[in-house]
Protein backbone atom coordinates (compact mmCIF):
# COMPACT_ATOMS: atom_id res chain seq x y z
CA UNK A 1 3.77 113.43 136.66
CA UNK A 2 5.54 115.07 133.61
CA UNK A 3 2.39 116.17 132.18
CA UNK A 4 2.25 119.29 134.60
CA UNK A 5 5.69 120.52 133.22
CA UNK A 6 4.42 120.24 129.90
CA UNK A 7 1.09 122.26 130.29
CA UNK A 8 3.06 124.61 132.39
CA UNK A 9 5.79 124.51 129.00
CA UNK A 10 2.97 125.64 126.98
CA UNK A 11 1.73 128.45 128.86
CA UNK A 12 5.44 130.39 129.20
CA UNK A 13 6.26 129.45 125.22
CA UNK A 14 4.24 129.26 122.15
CA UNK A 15 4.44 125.71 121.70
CA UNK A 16 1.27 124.01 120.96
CA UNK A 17 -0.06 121.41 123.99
CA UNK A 18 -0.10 118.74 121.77
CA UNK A 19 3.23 119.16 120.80
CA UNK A 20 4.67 119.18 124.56
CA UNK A 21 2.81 116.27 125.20
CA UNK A 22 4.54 114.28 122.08
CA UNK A 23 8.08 115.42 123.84
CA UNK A 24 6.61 113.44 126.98
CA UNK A 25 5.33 110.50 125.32
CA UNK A 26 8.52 110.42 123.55
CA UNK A 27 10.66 110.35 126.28
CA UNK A 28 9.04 107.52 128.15
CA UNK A 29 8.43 105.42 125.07
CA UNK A 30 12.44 105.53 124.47
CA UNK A 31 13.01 104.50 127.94
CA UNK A 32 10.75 101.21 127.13
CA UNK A 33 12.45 100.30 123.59
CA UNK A 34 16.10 101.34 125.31
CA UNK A 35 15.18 98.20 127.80
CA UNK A 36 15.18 96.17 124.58
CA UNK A 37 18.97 97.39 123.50
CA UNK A 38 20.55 97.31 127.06
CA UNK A 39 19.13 94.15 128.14
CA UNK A 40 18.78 90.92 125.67
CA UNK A 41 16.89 89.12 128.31
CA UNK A 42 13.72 91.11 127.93
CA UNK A 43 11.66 90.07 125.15
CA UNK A 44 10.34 93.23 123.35
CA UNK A 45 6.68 91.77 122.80
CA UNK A 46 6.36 91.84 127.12
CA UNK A 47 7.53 95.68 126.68
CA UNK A 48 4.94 96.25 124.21
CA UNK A 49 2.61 95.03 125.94
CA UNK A 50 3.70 97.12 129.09
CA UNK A 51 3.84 100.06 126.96
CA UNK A 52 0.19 99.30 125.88
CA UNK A 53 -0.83 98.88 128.88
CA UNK A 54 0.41 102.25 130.30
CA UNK A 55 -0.72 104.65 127.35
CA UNK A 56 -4.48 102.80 128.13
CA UNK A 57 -4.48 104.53 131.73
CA UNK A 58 -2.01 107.39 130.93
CA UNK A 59 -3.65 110.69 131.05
CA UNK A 60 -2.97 113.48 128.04
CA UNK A 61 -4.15 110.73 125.15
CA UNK A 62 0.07 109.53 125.10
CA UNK A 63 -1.23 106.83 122.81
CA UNK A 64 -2.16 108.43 120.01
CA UNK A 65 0.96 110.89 120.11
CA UNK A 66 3.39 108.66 118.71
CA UNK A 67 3.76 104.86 118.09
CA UNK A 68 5.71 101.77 119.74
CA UNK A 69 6.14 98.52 117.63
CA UNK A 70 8.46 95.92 117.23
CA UNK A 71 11.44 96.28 114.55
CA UNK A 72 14.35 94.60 113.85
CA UNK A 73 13.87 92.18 117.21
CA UNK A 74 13.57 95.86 119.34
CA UNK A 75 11.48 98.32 120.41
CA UNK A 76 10.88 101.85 118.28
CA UNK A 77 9.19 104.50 118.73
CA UNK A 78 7.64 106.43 115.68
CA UNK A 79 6.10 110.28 116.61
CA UNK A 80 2.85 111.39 115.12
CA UNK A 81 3.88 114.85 116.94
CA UNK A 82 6.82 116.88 115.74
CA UNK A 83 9.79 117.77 118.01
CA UNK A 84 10.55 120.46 116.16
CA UNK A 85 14.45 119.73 116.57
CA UNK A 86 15.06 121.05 113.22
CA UNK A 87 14.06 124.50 113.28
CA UNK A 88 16.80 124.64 116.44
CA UNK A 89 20.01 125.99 116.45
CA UNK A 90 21.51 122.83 117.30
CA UNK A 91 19.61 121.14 114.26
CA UNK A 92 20.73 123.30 112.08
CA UNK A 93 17.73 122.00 109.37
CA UNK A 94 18.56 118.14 110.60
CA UNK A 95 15.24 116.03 111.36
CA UNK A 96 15.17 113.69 114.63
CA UNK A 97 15.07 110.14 113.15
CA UNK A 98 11.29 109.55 114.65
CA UNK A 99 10.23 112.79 112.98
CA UNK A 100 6.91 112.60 111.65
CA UNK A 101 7.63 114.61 108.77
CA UNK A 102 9.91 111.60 107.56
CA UNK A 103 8.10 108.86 105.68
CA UNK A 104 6.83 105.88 108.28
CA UNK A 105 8.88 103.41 105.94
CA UNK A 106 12.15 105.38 106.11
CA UNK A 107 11.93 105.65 109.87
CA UNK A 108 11.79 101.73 110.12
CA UNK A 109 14.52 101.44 107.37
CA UNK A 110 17.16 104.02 109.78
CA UNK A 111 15.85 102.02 112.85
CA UNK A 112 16.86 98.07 111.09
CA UNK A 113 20.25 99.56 109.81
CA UNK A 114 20.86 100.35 113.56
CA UNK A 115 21.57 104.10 112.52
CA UNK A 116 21.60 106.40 115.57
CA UNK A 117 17.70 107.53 116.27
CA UNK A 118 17.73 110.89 117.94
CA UNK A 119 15.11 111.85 119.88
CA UNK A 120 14.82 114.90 121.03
């Protein structure tokens, strides 16, 4: 149901499709690995596999916009689409901590260390 907004997004600005689309797959992917930091009773690996299962019948190819894997016993989400967040105001030159412009490794590393992961 988000999908509309985006392509509707894209039409009034000048961001790419693809790129809306990565702020929706974002978004929902966070609210699957937040279920594994609010609630210690669900096991991430069951998310996962929820998560798999919904990107296989999403529309808008939300798979291949980002990834969600286990680290650190929890659920994280890595982009393959930029937010853009740093060319903001409010970024002010700062990178989102899922950016894909920051190495895959480093992302995981920030994730373990339990630094703050903005996602914008």
């Amino acid at each position: 149901h988000l999908l509309p907004l985006a392509e509707e997004l894209h039409r009034r600005t000048r961001a790419g499709l693809r790129q809306v689309y990565g702020g929706v797959a974002a978004g929902v992917a966070m609210g699957f690995c937040a279920a594994t930091r609010e609630d210690v009773t669900v096991e991430p690996a069951y998310l996962l596999e929820r998560w798999q299962t919904f990107t296989a019948k999403a529309p808008g190819g939300l798979a291949r916009l980002g990834e969600v894997e286990i680290a650190a016993a929890k659920l994280v989400y890595l982009r393959n689409t930029c937010c853009l967040y740093y060319t903001s105001e409010v970024g002010n030159g700062t990178l989102c901590g899922s950016c894909c412009l920051t190495p895959r490794d480093e992302r995981l590393t920030a994730y373990e260390g339990g630094r703050p992961i903005l996602t914008v």
